[in-house]
Each structure stands twice: as C-alpha cells, then as structure tokens.
C-alpha atoms as a PDB file:
ATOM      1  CA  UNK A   1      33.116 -78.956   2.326  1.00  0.00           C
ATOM      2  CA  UNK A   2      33.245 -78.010   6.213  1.00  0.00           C
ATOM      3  CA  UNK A   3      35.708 -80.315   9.060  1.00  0.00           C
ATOM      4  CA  UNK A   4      33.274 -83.021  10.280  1.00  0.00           C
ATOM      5  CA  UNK A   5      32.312 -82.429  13.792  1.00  0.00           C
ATOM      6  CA  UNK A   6      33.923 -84.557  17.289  1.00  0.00           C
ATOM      7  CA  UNK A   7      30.565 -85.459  17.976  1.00  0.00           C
ATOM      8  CA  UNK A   8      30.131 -87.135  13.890  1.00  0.00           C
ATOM      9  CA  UNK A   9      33.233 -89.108  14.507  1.00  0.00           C
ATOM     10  CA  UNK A  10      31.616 -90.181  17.921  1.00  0.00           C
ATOM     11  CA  UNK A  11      28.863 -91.558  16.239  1.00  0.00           C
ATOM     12  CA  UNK A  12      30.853 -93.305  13.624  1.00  0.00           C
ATOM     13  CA  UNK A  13      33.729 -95.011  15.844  1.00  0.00           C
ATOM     14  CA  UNK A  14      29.933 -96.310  18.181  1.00  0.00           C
ATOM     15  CA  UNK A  15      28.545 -97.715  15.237  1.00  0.00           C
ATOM     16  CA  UNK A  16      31.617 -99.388  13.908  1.00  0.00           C
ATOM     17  CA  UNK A  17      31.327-101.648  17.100  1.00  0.00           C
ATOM     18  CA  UNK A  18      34.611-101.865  18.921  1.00  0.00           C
ATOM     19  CA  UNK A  19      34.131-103.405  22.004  1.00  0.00           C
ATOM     20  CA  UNK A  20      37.074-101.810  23.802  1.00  0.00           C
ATOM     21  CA  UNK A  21      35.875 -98.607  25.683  1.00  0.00           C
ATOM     22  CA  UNK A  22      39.393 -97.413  26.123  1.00  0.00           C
ATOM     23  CA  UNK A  23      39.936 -97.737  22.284  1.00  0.00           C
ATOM     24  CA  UNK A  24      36.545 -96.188  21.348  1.00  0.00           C
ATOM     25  CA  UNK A  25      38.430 -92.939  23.970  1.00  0.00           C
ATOM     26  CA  UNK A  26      41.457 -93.368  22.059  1.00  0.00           C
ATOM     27  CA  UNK A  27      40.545 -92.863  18.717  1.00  0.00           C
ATOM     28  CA  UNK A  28      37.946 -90.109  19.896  1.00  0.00           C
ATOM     29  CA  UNK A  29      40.956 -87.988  21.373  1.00  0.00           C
ATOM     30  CA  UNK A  30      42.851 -88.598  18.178  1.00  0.00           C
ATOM     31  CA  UNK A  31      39.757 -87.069  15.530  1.00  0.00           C
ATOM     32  CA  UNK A  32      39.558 -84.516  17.901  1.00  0.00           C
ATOM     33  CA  UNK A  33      42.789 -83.405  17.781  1.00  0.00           C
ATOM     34  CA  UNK A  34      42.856 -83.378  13.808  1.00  0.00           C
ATOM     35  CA  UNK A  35      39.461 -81.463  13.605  1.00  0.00           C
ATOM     36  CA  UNK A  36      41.378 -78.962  15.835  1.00  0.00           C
ATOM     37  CA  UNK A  37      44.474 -78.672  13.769  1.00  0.00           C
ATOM     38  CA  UNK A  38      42.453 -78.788  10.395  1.00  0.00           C
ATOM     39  CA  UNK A  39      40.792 -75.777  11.315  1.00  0.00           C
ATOM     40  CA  UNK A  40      43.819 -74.130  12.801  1.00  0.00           C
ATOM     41  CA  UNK A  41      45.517 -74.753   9.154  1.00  0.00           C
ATOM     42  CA  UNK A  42      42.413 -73.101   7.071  1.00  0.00           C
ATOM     43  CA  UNK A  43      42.189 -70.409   9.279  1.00  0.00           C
ATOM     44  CA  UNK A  44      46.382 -69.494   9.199  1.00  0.00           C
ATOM     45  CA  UNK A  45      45.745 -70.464   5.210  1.00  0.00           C
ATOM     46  CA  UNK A  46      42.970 -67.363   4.873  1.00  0.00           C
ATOM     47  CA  UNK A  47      44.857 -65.016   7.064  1.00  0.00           C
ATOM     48  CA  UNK A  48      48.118 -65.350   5.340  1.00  0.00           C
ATOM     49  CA  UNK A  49      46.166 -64.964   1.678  1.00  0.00           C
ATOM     50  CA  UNK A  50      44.871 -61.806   2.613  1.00  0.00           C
ATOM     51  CA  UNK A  51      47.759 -59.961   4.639  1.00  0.00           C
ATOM     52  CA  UNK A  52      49.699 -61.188   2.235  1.00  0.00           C
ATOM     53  CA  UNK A  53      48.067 -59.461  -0.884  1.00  0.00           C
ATOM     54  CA  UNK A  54      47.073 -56.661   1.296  1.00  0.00           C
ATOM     55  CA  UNK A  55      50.814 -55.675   2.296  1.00  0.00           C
ATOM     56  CA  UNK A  56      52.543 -56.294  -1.284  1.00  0.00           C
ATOM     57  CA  UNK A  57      49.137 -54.074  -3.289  1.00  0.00           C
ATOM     58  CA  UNK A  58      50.106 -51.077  -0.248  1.00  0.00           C
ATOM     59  CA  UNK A  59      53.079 -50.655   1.029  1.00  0.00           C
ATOM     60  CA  UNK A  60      55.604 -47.578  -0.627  1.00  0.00           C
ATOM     61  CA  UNK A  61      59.478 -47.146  -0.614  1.00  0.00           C
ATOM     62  CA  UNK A  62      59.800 -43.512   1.076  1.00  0.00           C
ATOM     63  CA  UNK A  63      62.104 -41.292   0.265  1.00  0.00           C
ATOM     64  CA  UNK A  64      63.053 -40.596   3.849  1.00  0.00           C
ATOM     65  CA  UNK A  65      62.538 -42.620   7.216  1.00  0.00           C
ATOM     66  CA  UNK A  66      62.135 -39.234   9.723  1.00  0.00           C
ATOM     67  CA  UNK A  67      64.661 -37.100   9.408  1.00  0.00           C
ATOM     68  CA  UNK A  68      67.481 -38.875   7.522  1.00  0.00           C
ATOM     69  CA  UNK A  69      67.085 -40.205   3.797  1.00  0.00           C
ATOM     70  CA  UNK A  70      66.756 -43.145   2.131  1.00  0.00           C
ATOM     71  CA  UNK A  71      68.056 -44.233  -1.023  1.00  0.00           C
ATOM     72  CA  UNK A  72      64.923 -44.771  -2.844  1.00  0.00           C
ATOM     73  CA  UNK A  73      63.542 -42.314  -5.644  1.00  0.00           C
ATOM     74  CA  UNK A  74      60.578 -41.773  -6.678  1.00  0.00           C
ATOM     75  CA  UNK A  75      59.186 -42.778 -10.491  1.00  0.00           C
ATOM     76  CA  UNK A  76      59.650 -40.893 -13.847  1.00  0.00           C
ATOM     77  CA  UNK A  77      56.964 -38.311 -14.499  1.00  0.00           C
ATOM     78  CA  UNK A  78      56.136 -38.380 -10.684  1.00  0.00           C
ATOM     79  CA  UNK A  79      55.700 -35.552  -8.123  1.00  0.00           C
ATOM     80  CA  UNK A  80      55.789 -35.312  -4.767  1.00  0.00           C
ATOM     81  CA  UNK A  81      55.087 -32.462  -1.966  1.00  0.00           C
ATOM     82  CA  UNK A  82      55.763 -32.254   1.843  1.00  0.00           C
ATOM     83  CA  UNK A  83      54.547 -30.576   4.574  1.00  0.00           C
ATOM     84  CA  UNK A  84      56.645 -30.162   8.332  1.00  0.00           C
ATOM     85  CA  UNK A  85      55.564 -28.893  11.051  1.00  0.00           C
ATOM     86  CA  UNK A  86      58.704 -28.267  14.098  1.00  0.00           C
ATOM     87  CA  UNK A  87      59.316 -26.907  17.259  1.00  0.00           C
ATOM     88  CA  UNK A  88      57.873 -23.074  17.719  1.00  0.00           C
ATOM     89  CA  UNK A  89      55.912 -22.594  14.566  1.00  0.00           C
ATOM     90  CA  UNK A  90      58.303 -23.707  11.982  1.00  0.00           C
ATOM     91  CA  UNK A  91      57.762 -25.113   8.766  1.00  0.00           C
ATOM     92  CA  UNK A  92      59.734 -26.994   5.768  1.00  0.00           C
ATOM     93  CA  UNK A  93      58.058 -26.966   2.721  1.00  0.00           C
ATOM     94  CA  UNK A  94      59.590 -29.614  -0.061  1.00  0.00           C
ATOM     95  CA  UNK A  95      58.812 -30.503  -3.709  1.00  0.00           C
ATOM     96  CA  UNK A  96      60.636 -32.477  -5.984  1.00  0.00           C
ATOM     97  CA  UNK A  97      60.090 -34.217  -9.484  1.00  0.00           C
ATOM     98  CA  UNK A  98      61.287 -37.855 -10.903  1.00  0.00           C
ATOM     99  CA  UNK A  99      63.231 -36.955 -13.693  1.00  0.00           C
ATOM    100  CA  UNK A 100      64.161 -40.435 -13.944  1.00  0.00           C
ATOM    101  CA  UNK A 101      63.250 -43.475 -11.997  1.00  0.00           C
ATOM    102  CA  UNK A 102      66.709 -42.927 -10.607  1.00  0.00           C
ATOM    103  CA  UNK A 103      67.075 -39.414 -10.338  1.00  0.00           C
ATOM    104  CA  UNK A 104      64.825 -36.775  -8.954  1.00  0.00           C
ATOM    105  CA  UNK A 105      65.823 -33.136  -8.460  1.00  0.00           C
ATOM    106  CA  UNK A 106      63.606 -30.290  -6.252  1.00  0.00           C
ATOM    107  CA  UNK A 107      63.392 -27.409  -4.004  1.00  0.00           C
ATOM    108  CA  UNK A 108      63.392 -26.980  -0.220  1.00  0.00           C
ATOM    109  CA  UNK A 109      61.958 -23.810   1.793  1.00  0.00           C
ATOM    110  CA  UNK A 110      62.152 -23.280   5.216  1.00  0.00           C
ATOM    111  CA  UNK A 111      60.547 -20.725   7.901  1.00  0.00           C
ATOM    112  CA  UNK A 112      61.189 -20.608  11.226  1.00  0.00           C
ATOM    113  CA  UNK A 113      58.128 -19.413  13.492  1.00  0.00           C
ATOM    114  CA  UNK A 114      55.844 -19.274  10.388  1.00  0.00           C
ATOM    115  CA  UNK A 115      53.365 -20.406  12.480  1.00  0.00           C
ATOM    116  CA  UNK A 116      52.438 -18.198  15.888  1.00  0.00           C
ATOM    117  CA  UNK A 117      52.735 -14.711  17.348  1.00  0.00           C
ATOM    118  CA  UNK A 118      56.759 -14.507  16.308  1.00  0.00           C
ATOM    119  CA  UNK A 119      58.427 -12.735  13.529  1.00  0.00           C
ATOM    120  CA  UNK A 120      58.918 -15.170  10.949  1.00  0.00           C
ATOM    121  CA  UNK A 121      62.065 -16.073   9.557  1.00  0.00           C
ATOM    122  CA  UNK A 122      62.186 -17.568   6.594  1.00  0.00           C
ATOM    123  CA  UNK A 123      65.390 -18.972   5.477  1.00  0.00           C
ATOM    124  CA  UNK A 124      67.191 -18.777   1.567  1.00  0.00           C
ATOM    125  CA  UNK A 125      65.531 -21.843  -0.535  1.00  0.00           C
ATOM    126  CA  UNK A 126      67.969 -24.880  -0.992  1.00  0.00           C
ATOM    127  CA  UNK A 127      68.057 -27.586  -3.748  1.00  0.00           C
ATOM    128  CA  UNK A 128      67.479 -30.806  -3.406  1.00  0.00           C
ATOM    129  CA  UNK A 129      68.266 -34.096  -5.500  1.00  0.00           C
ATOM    130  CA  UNK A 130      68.927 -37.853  -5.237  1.00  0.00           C
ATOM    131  CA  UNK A 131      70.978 -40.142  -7.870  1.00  0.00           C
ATOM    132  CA  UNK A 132      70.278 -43.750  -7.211  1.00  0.00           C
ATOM    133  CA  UNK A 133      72.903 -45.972  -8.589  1.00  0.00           C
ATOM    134  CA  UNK A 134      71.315 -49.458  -8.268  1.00  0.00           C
ATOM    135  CA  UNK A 135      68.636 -51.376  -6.774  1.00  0.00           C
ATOM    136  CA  UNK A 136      71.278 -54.985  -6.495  1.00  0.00           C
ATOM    137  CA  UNK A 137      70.123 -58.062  -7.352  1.00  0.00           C
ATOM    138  CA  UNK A 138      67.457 -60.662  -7.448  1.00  0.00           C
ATOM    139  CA  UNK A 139      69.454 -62.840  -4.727  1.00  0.00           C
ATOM    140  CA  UNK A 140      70.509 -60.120  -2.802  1.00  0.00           C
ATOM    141  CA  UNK A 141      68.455 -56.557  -3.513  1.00  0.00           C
ATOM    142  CA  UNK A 142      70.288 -53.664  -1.562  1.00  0.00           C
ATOM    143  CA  UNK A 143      70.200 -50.149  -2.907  1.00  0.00           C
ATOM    144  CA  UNK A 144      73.067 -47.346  -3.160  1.00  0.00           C
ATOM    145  CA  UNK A 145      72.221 -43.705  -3.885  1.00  0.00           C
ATOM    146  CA  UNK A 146      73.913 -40.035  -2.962  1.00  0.00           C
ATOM    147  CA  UNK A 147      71.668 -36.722  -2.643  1.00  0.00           C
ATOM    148  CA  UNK A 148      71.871 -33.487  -1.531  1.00  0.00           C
ATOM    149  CA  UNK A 149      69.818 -31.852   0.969  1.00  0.00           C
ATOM    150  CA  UNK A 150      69.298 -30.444   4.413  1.00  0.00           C
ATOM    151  CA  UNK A 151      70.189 -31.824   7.558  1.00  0.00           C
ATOM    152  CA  UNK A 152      68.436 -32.018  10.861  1.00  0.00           C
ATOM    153  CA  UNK A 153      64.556 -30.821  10.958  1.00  0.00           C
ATOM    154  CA  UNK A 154      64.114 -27.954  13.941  1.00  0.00           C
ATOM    155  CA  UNK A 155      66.542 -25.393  15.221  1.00  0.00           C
ATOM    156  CA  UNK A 156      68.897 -28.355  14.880  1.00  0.00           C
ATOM    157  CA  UNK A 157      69.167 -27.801  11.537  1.00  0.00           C
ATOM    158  CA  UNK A 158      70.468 -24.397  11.430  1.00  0.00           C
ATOM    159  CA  UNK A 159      73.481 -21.989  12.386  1.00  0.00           C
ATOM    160  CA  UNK A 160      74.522 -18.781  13.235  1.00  0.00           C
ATOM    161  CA  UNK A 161      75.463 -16.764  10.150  1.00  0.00           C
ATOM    162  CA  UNK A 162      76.188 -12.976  10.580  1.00  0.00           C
ATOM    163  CA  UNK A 163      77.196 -12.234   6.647  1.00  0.00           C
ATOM    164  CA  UNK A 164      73.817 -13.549   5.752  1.00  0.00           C
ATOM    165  CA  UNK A 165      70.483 -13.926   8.477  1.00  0.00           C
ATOM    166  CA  UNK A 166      68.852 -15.181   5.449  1.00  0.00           C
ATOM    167  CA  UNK A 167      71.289 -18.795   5.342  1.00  0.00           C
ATOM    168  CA  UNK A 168      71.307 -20.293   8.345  1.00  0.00           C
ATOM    169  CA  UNK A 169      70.331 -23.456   7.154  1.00  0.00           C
ATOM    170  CA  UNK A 170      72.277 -26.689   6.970  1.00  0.00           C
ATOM    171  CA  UNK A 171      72.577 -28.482   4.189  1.00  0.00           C
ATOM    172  CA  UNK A 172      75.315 -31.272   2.440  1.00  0.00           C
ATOM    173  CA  UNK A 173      75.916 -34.194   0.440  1.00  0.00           C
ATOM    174  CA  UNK A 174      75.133 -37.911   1.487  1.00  0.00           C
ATOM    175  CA  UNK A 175      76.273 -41.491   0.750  1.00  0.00           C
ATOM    176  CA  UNK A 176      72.946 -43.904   1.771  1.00  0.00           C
ATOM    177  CA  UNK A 177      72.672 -47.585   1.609  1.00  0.00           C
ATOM    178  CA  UNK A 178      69.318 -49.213   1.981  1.00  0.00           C
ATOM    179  CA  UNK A 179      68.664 -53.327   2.555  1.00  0.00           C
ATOM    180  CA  UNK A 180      65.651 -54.600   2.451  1.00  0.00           C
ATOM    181  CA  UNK A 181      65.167 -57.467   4.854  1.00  0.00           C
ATOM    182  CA  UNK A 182      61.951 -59.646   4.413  1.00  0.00           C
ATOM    183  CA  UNK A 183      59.988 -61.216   7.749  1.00  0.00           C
ATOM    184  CA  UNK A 184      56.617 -62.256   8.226  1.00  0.00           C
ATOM    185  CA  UNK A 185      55.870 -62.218   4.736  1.00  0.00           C
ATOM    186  CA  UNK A 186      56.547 -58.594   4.253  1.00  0.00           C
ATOM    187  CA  UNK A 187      59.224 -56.065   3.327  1.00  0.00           C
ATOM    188  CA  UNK A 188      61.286 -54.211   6.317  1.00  0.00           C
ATOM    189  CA  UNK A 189      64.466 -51.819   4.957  1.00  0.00           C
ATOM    190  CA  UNK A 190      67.949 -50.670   6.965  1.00  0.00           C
ATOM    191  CA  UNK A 191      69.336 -47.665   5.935  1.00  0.00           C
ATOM    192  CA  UNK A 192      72.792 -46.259   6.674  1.00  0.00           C
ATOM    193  CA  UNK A 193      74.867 -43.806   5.585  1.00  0.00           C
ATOM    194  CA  UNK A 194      76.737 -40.586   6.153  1.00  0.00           C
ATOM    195  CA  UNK A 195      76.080 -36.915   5.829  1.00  0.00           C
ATOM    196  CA  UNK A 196      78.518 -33.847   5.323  1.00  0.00           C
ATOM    197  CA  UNK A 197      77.698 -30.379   6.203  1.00  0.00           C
ATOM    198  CA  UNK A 198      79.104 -27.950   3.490  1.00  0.00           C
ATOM    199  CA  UNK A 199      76.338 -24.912   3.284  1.00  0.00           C
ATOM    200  CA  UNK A 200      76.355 -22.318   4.422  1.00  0.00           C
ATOM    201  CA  UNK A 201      80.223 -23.410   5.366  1.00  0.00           C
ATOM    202  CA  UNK A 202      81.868 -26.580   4.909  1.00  0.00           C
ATOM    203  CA  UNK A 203      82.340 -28.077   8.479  1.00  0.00           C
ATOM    204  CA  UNK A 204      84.556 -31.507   8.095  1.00  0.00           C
ATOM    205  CA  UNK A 205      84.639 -32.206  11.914  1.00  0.00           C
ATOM    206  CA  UNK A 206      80.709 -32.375  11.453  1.00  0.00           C
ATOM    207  CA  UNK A 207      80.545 -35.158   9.526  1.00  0.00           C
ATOM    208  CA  UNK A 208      78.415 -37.815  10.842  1.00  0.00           C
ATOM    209  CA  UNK A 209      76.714 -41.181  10.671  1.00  0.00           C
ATOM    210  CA  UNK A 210      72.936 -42.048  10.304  1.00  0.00           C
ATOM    211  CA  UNK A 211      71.581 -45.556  11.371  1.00  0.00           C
ATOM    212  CA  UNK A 212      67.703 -46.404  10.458  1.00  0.00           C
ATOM    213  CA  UNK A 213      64.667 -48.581  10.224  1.00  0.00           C
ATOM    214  CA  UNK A 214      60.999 -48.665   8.936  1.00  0.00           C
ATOM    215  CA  UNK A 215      58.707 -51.833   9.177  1.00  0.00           C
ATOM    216  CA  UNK A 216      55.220 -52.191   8.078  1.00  0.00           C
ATOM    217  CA  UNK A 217      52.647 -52.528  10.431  1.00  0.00           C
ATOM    218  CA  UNK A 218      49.700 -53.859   8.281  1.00  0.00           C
ATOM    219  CA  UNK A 219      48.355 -52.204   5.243  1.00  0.00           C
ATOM    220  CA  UNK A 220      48.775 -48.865   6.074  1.00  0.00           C
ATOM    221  CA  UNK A 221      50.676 -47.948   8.890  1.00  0.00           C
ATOM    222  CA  UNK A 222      54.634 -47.614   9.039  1.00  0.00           C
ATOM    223  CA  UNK A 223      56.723 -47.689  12.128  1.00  0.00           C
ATOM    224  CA  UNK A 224      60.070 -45.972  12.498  1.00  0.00           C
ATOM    225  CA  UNK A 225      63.357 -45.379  14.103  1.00  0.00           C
ATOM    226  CA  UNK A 226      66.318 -44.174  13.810  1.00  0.00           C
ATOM    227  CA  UNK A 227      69.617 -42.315  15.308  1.00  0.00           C
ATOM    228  CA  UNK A 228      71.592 -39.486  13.683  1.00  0.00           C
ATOM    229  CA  UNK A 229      74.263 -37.010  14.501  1.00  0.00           C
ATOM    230  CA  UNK A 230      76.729 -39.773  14.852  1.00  0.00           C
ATOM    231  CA  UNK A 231      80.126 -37.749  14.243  1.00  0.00           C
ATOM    232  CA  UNK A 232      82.369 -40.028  12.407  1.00  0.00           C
ATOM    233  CA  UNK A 233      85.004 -40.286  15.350  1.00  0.00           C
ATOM    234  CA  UNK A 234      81.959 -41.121  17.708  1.00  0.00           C
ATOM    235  CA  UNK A 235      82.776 -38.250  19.841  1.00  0.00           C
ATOM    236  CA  UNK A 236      80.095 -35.536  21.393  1.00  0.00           C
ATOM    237  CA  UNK A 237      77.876 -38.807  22.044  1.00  0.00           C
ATOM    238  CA  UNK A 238      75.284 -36.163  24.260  1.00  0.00           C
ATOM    239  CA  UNK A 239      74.658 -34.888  20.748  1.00  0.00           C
ATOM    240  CA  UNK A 240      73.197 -38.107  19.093  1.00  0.00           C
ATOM    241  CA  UNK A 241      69.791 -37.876  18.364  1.00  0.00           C
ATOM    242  CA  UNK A 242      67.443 -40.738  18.884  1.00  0.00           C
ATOM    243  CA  UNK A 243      63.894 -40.847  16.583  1.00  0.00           C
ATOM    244  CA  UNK A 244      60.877 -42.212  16.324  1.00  0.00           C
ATOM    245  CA  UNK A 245      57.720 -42.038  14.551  1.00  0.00           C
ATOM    246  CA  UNK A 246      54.425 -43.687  12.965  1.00  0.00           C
ATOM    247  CA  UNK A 247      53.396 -42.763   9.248  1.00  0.00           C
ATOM    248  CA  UNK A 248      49.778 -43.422   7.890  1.00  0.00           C
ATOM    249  CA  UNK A 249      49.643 -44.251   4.272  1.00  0.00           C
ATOM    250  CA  UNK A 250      46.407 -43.957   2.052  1.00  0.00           C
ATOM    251  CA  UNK A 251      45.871 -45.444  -0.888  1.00  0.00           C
ATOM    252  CA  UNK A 252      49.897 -44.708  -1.905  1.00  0.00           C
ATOM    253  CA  UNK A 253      49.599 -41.099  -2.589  1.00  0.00           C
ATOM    254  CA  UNK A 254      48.675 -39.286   0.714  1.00  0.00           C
ATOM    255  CA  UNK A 255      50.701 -40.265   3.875  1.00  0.00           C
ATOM    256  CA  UNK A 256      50.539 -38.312   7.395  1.00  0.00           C
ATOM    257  CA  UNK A 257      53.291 -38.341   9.610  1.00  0.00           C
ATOM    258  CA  UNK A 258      54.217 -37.798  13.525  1.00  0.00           C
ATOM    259  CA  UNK A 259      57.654 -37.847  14.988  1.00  0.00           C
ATOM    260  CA  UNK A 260      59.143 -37.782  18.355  1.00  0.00           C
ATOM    261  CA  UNK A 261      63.188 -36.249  17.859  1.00  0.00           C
ATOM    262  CA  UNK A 262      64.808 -36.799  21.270  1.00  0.00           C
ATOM    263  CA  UNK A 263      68.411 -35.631  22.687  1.00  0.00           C
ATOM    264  CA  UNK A 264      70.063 -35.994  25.819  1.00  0.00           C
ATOM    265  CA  UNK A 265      69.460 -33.006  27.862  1.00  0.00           C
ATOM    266  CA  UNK A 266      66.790 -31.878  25.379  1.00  0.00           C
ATOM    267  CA  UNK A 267      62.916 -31.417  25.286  1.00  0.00           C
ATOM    268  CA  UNK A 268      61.226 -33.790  22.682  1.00  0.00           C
ATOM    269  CA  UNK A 269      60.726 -31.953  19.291  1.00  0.00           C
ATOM    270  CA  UNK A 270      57.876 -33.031  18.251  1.00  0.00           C
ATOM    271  CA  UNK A 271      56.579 -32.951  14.497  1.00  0.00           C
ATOM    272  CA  UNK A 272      53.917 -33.709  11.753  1.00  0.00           C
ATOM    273  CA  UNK A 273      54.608 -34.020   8.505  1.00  0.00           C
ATOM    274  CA  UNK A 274      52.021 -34.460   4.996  1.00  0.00           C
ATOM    275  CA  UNK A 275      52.897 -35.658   1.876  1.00  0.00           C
ATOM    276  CA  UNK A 276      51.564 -36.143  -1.177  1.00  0.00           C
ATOM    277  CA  UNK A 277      52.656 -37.836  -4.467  1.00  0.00           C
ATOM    278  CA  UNK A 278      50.908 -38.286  -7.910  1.00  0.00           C
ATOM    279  CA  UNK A 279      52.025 -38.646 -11.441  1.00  0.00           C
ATOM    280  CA  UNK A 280      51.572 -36.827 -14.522  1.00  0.00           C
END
C-alpha cells in the first residue's frame, strides 16, 4: 500500500469541515511532514536491506593489505596465486595452499627486470607460511597469527649479497594482530605487527613496525593504507614508507590490485597485483 498523497489529506481535512483556516494550514503542514518522513524511512529501509546483504554475501579476509600481512589464512583444501608487477620490470610470483583453515604453507619467486629490455635477475625462491592462532571471541573477535615471508615489494626488498647474486632477497618472521572494527553496517580490520629480517642475514637493528587498514567500499571494491618500515626505536623516520591502494574483487575468487608505495625523497613505486583463489 503506497503513502497517501499531501494533496489526499487536503481533501480530507476540507471535507471534515473545520472552520478555522489557520487549523485547516496547521494540520496540512503536519501530514505533510509525515508523508515526507514515511518515505524517507522506506527508502533508508530498502537501501540498508540490500547493501547490507550485498556487503556480508562479498566481501573476503585477504591475506595481505599491500605490502604487509595480515593475520588471516585462507580455508582447508584452498589455493591461491598472485601476480606483482614493481618498479622496472619486476615481478613476484606467489602460491600457497590451506593446509588447514589455520595454517597455509607456499612458495615465493621473484625476478627483477623480468619484464623490459634488461637482463633479468631472478632471485633464489623463498618459502612462505602463516600459523593463525585464534580468531577471539564472539564479544570481542581479534585475530593473532605469525608467518614467514618476504619483506618490502620493489628494490626495497632486497640487498647487496656478494657470496651469492642469486639471494638478495629479504625475507623474516612476523608477529600480526588483526581487529576487526564494524561501521556502517559492514566489516573494516586494523592490522599491526612487527617484522624481522633474518635471510639472507639476520639484521636485529632492522626490525620494524607495520601499522594498517582496509575498508570496504561497496560490494566489490577495497580501499587501503598503510605505513611500514617503522624500526622499533623509531629512528631513520625518512625511511618509513607510506601506502596506498584500491583492490577490485569479483565474485571472491579473482581480485585486481593497484598500489601507490611512497618514501620521503623517493619516486612513487607504483604496482599491480592479480590474484586468484579456488578450492579443490
């Protein structure tokens, strides 16, 4: 049944007889005002329905934000592969496997001007792997997790190594919370944790911080941010990175990726990255 119009109520308060013209104004200003709010109300009604559903059938839990991690996982029996794309033709290629819905374990290879007129340089393949130790609780869901993997996407990610040209690559433990925070009738996550170079040598004073953040922007869009190289004493500030990016997810298995990396003093690095994940 459809909100009866001003002028319906205009012929009903005329008929009813009241001899008052300032009442008869009165009571017209009032039924308008409640035919405006009634359809204000059933039109908020249907649009919170349908972003609602739309948002909670769509969104994922990545395994990364840009270029620091998360601590989700991916499912048991569950694959997923990733493309990136970096500064002067460079590309990291990962794939990993849910061995549990709390553990998955994989592979990570990396070439430096794969892509262009200049020699390639491809890099010794690392391993990667997460262990997520809980997902909290109903009243207060925050997730803990450590991993291994490589830090820093670009030449930032690598160092000079003249025993072996082949492993130049960074890569460490991590400790990573993640909190999911829930506004405007979706879910938003924080991440932070911290990261400790140990291949190809174990470098203590290069221990640093990550701070991040990923919210929804309808049903298929994600927008990021984050900083990184935060060194634990908060020292060599000029070498904080700052990040940001906008993934496109489709139908939860393909997502597209571009990234902005930005230092002080430093042209922006930018990147693409595809993934894709599937089950068996």
């Amino acid at each position: 049944m459809g909100v009866p119009s001003v002028s319906h109520y205009s012929f009903v308060i005329s008929g009813a007889g009241f001899p008052d013209k300032n009442t008869r104004q009165r009571l017209l200003y009032y039924f308008r005002e409640v035919t405006t709010m009634k359809r204000l109300c059933h039109c908020l009604l249907i649009w919170l329905c349908l972003t609602g559903a739309g948002y909670a059938q769509n969104y994922i839990r990545n395994t990364v934000v840009i270029d620091t991690p998360s601590a989700y996982t991916i499912g048991k029996g569950t694959y997923q592969v990733s493309f990136l794309g970096y500064d002067n033709g460079g590309v990291e290629l990962k794939t990993f496997l849910g061995l549990h819905s709390n553990l998955f374990l994989g592979v990570s290879l990396d070439i430096q001007n794969a892509i262009g007129k200049d020699e390639p340089q491809p890099n010794v393949p690392g391993v990667i792997a997460k262990i997520k130790f809980t997902d909290g609780w109903d009243y207060f869901p925050i997730s803990l997790a450590v991993g291994y993997d490589s830090f820093y996407i670009g030449q930032e990610g690598k160092t000079y190594n003249p025993e072996n040209k082949l492993n130049r690559m960074i890569y460490g433990p991590y400790f990573v919370v993640t909190k999911p925070v829930y506004i405007f009738n979706d879910e938003q996550h924080i991440h932070f944790g911290l990261r400790v170079p140990t291949q190809p040598d174990y470098v203590p004073e290069d221990t640093s911080y990550f701070l991040s953040l990923d919210v929804p922007l309808g049903q298929f869009f994600i927008f990021k941010a984050e900083t990184e190289r935060i060194y634990y004493n908060f020292s060599r500030s000029g070498e904080w990175m700052y990040n940001l990016g906008l993934r496109y997810s489709y139908m939860g298995h393909l997502g597209v990726e571009f990234d902005f990396l930005m230092q002080h003093d430093e042209r922006v690095n930018r990147i693409i990255r595809i993934e894709y994940n599937d089950s068996f």
